[in-house]
C-alpha atoms as a PDB file:
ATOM      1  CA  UNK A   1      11.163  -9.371  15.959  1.00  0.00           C
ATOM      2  CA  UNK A   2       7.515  -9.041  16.840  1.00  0.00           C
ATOM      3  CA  UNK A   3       5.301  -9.231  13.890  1.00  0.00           C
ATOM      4  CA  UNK A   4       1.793  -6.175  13.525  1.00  0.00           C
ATOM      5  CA  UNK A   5      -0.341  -7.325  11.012  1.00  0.00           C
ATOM      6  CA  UNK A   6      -2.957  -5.374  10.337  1.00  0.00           C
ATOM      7  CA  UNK A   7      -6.300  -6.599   8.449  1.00  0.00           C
ATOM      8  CA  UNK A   8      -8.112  -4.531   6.548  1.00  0.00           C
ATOM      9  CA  UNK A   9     -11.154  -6.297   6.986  1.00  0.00           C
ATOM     10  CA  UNK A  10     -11.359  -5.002  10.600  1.00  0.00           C
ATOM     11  CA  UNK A  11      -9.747  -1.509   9.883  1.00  0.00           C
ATOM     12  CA  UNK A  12     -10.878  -0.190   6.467  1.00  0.00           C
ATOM     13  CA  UNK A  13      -8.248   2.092   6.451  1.00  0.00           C
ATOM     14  CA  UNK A  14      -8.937   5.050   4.318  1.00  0.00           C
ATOM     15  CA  UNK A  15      -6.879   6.223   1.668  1.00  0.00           C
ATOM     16  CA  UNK A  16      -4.833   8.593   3.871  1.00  0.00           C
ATOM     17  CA  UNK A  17      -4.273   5.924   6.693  1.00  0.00           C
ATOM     18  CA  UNK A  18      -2.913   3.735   4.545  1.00  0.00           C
ATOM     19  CA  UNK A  19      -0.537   5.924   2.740  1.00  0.00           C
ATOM     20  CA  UNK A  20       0.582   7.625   6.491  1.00  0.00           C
ATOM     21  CA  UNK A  21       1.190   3.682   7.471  1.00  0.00           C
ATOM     22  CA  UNK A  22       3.363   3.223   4.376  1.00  0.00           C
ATOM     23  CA  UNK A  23       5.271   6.033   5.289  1.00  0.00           C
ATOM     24  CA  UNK A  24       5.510   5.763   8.744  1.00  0.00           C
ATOM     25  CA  UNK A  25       7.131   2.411   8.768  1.00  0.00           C
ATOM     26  CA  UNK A  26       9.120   2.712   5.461  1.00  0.00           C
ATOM     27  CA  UNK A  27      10.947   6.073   6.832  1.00  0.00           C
ATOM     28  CA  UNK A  28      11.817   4.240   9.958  1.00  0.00           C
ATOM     29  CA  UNK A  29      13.038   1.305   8.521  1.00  0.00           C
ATOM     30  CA  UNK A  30      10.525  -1.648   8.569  1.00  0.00           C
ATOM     31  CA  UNK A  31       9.909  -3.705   5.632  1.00  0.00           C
ATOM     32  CA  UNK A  32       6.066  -4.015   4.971  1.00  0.00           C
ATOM     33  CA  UNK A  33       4.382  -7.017   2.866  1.00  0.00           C
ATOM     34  CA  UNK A  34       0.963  -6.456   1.643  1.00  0.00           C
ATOM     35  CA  UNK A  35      -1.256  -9.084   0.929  1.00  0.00           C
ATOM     36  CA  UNK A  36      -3.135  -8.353  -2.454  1.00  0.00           C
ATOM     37  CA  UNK A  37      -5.813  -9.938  -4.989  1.00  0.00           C
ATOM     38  CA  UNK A  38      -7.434  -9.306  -8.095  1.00  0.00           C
ATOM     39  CA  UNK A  39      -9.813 -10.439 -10.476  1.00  0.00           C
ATOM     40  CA  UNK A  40      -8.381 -12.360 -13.779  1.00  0.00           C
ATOM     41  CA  UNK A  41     -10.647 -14.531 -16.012  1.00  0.00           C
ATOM     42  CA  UNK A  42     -13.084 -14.640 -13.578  1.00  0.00           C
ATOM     43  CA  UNK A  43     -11.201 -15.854 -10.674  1.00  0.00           C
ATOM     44  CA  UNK A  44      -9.605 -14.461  -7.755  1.00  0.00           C
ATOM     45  CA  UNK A  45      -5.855 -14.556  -7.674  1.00  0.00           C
ATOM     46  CA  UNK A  46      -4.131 -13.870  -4.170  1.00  0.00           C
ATOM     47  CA  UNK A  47      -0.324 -12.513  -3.917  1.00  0.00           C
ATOM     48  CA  UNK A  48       2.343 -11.212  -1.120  1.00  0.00           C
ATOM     49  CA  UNK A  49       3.825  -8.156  -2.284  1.00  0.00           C
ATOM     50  CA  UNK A  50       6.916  -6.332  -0.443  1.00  0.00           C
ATOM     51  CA  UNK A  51       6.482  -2.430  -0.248  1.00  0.00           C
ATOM     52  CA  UNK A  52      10.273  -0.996  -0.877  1.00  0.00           C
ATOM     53  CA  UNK A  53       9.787   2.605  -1.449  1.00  0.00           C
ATOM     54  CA  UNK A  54       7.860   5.587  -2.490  1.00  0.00           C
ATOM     55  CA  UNK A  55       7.265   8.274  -4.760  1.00  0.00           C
ATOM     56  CA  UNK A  56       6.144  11.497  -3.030  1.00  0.00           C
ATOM     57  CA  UNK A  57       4.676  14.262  -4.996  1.00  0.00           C
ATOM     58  CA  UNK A  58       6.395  17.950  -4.722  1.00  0.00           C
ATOM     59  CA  UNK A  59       2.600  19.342  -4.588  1.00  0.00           C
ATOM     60  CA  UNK A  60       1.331  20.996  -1.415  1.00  0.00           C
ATOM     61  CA  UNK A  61      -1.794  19.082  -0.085  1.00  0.00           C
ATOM     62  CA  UNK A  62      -5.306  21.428  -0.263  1.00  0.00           C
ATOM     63  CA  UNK A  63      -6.396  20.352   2.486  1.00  0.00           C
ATOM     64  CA  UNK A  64     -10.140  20.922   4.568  1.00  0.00           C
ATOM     65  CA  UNK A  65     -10.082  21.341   8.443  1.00  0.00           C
ATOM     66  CA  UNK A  66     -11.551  17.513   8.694  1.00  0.00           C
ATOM     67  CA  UNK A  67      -7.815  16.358   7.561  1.00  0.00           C
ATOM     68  CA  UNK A  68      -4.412  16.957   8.528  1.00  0.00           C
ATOM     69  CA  UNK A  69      -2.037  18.324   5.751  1.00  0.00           C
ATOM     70  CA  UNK A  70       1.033  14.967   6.392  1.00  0.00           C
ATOM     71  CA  UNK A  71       3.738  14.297   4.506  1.00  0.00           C
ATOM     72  CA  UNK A  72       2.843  10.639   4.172  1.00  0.00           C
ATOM     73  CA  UNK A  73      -0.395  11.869   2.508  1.00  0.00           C
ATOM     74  CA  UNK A  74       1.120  13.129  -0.619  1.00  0.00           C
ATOM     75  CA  UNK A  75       2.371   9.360  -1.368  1.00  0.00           C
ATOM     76  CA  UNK A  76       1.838   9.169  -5.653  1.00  0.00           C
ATOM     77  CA  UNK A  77       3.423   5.866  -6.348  1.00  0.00           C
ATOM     78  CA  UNK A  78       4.765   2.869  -4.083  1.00  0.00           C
ATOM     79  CA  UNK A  79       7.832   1.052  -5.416  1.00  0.00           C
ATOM     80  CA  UNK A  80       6.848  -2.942  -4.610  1.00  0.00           C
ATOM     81  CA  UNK A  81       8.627  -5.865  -5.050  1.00  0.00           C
ATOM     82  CA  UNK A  82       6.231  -8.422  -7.455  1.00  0.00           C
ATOM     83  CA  UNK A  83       8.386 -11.497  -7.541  1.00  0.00           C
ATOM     84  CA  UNK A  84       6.249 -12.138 -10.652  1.00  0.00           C
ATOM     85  CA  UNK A  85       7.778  -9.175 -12.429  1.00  0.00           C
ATOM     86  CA  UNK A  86      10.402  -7.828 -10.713  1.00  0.00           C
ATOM     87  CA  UNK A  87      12.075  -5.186  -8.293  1.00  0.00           C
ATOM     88  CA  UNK A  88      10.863  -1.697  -7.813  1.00  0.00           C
ATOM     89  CA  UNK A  89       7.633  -2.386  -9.910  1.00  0.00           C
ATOM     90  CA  UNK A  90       5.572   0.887  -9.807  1.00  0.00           C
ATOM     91  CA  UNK A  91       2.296   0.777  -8.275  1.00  0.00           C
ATOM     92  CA  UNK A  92      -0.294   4.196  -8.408  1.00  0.00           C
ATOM     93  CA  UNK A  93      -2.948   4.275  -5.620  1.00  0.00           C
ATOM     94  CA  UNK A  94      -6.445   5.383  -6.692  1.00  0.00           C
ATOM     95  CA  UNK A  95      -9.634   5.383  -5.125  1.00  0.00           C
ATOM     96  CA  UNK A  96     -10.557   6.435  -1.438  1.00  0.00           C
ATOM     97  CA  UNK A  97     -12.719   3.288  -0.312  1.00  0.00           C
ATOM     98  CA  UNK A  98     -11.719   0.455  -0.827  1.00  0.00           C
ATOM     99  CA  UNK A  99      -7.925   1.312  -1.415  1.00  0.00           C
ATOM    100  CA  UNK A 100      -7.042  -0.081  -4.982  1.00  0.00           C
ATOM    101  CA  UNK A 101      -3.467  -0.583  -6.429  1.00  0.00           C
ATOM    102  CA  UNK A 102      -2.658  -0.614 -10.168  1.00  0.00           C
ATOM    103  CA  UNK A 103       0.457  -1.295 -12.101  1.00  0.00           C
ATOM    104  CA  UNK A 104       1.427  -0.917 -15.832  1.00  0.00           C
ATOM    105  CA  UNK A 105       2.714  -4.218 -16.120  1.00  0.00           C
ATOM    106  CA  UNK A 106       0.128  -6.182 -14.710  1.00  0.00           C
ATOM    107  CA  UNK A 107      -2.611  -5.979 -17.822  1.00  0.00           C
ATOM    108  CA  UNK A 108      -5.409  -8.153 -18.052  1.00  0.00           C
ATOM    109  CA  UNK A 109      -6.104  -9.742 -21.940  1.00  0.00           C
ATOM    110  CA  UNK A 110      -7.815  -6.924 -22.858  1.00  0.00           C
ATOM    111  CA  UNK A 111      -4.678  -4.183 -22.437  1.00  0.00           C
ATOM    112  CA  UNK A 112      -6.529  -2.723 -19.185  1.00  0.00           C
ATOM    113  CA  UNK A 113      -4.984  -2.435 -16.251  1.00  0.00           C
ATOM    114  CA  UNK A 114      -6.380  -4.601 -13.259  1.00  0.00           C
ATOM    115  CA  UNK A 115      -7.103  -3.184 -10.015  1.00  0.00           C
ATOM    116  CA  UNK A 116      -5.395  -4.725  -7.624  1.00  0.00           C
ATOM    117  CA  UNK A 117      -6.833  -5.053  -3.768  1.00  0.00           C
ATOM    118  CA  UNK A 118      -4.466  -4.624  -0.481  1.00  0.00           C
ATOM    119  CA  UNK A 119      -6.405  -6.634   2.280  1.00  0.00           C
ATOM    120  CA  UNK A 120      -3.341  -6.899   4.738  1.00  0.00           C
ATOM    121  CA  UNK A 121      -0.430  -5.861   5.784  1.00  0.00           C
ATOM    122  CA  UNK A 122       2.167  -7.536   7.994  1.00  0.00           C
ATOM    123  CA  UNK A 123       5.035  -5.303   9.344  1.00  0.00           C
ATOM    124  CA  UNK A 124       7.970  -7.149  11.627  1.00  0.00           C
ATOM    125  CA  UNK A 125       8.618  -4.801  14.482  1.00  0.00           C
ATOM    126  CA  UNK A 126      11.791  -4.615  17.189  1.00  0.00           C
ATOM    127  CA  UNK A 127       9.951  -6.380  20.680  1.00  0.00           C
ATOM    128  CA  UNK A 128      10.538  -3.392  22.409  1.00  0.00           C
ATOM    129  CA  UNK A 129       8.691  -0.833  20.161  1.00  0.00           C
ATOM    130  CA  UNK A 130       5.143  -1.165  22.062  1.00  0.00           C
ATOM    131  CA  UNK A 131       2.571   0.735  20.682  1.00  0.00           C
ATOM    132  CA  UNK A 132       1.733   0.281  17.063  1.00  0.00           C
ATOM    133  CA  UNK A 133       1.603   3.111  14.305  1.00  0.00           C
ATOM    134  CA  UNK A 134      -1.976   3.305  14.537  1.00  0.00           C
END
C-alpha cells in the first residue's frame, strides 16, 4: 500500500472538498485517519481519529451554478472511531472555513461541546491506483 496524505495546511479544503474526499474514498473502500485538535483548559490537545462511515441526508442539495449538486456533498454526520470513547462515535460537520468537527460526547467542563479541528488526513492507497482523488 502507498500511503496520500493530504495536509490541510497546504490545501484548505472547503467544506464540500472535504466531505466529497470522505466519500470518495469511504465508498471505494479505503480507510481514512484524520488528524484532529482542540482546545481544552487552555491547551491544545492533538488526536488520530479513523473515519468508518457516514450519515447522508435524504435532502436534495439547493445548489448555485458556482457548485456541483454531489452526492458526497450532502454528508450530515461521519461515524469515527475515537479510541478515547469508542466505535462509531458521531461527529456533525459545521462551518465552511476552517472545517470544524463536533461530537456529543466530547464536552468541555462547562457542558459545551468543543470544536474539534481536522488538519490531515492520511488515506493508504493500492500502488497501482495513480492519480489521487483530488
Amino acid at each position: 500500500m502507498e500511503v496520500e496524505v493530504i495536509d490541510f495546511d497546504s490545501v484548505s479544503p472547503t467544506e464540500d472538498s472535504f466531505l466529497l474526499m470522505c466519500y470518495a474514498y469511504m465508498r471505494g473502500g479505503f480507510p481514512i485517519f484524520l488528524g484532529v485538535n482542540w482546545k481544552e483548559d487552555g491547551e491544545s490537545k492533538y488526536h488520530a481519529l479513523a473515519l468508518v462511515g457516514y450519515n447522508i441526508s435524504e435532502e436534495k442539495l439547493i445548489v448555485d451554478s458556482e457548485h456541483l449538486s454531489l452526492l458526497g456533498n450532502r454528508i450530515q454526520k461521519l461515524y469515527i472511531h475515537d479510541d478515547n470513547i469508542g466505535p462509531f462515535s458521531r461527529y456533525k460537520i459545521h462551518n465552511d472555513n476552517p472545517i470544524l468537527l463536533n461530537c456529543e460526547d466530547r464536552v468541555d467542563e462547562d457542558g459545551n461541546l468543543i470544536e474539534i479541528n481536522p488538519f490531515f488526513m492520511v488515506i493508504p492507497i493500492y500502488h497501482k491506483i495513480r492519480y489521487p482523488f483530488s
